[in-house]
Protein backbone atom coordinates (compact mmCIF):
# COMPACT_ATOMS: atom_id res chain seq x y z
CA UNK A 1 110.58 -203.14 178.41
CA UNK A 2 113.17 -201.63 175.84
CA UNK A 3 110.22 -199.45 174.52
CA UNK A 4 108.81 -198.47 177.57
CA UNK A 5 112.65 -197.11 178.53
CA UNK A 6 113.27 -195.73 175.35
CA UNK A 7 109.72 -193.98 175.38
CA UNK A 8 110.63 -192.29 179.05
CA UNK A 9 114.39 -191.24 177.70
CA UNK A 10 112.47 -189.55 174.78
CA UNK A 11 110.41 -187.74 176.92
CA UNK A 12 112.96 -186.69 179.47
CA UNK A 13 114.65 -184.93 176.39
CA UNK A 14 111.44 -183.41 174.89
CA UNK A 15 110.69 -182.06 178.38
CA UNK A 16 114.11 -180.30 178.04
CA UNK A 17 114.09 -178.93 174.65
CA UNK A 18 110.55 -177.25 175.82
CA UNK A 19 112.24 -176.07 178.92
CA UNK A 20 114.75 -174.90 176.92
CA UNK A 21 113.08 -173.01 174.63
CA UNK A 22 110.44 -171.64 176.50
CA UNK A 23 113.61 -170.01 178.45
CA UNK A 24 115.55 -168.49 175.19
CA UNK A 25 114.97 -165.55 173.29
CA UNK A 26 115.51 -167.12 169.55
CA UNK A 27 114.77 -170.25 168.19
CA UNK A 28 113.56 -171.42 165.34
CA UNK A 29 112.27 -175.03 163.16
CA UNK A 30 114.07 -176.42 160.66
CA UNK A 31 112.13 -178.74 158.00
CA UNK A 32 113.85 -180.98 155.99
CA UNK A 33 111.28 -183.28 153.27
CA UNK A 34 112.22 -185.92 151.21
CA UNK A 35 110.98 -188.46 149.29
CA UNK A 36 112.25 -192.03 149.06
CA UNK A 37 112.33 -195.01 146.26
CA UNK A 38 110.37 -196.80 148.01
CA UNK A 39 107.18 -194.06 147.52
CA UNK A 40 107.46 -192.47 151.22
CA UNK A 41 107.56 -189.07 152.35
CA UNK A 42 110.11 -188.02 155.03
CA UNK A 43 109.89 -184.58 157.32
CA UNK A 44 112.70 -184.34 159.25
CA UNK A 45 111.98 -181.16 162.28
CA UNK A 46 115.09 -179.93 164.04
CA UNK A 47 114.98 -176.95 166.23
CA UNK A 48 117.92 -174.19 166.48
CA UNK A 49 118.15 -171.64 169.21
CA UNK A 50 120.41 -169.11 170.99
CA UNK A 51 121.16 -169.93 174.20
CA UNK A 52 124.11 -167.95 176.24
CA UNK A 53 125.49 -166.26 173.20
CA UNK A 54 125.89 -169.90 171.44
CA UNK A 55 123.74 -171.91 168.55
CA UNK A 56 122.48 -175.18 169.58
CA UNK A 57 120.58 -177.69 166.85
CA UNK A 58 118.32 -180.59 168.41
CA UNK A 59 116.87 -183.18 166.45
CA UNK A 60 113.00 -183.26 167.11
CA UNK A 61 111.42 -186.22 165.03
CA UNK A 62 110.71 -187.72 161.55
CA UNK A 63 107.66 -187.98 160.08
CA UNK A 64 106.84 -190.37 157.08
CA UNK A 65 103.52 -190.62 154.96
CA UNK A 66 103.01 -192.02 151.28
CA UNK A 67 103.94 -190.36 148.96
CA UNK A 68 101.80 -187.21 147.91
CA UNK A 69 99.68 -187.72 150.58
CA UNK A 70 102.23 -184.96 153.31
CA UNK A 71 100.36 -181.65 153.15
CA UNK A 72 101.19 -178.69 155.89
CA UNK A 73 98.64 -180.34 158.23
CA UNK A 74 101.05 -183.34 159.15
CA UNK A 75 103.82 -180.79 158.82
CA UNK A 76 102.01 -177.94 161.59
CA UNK A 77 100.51 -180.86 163.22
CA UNK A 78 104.43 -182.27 163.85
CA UNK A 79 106.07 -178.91 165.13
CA UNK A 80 103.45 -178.90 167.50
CA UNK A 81 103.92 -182.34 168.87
CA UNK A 82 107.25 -181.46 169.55
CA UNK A 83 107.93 -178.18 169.85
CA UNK A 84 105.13 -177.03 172.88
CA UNK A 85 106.08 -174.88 175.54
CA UNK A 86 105.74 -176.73 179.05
C-alpha cells in the first residue's frame, strides 16, 4: 500500500515538472555521475528552469548500473523518462 501511494505522489509531481516545463521558456538537465565503493554507477538528473523571472532546481531521479557498464543510452534513455512534455 506504501508503494502504491508513494508511486501516485511521484507521479503527481512528474506530471507537474512536465507541466511546468512544457510552459517555460528555459530549462535545462543537470547530470551528476558517480561511482561508489561498492562498484556502482550513480546518475543523478535534476532539471533547472526559469519560471517568472526566478530559477527553480527539481530533483528528477537516480539511476544506478555496475560499474562500467553506464553508457549515454541509460543516460538519454533517463532524461527521457523524466523529462517528457505532457
Amino acid at each position: 500500500m506504501q508503494n502504491m501511494i508513494t508511486s501516485l505522489f511521484a507521479k503527481v509531481i512528474q506530471n507537474q515538472i512536465a507541466k511546468d516545463v512544457a510552459n517555460v521558456k528555459y530549462f535545462s538537465v543537470l547530470a551528476d555521475e558517480t561511482s561508489s565503493k561498492g562498484h556502482i554507477e550513480e546518475l543523478a538528473l535534476f532539471l533547472r528552469l526559469v519560471k517568472n523571472n526566478e530559477i527553480y532546481e527539481e530533483f528528477l531521479s537516480v539511476f544506478m548500473r555496475l560499474l562500467g557498464t553506464l553508457d549515454f543510452r541509460d543516460a538519454r534513455n533517463c532524461v527521457k523518462i523524466n523529462v517528457s512534455r505532457p
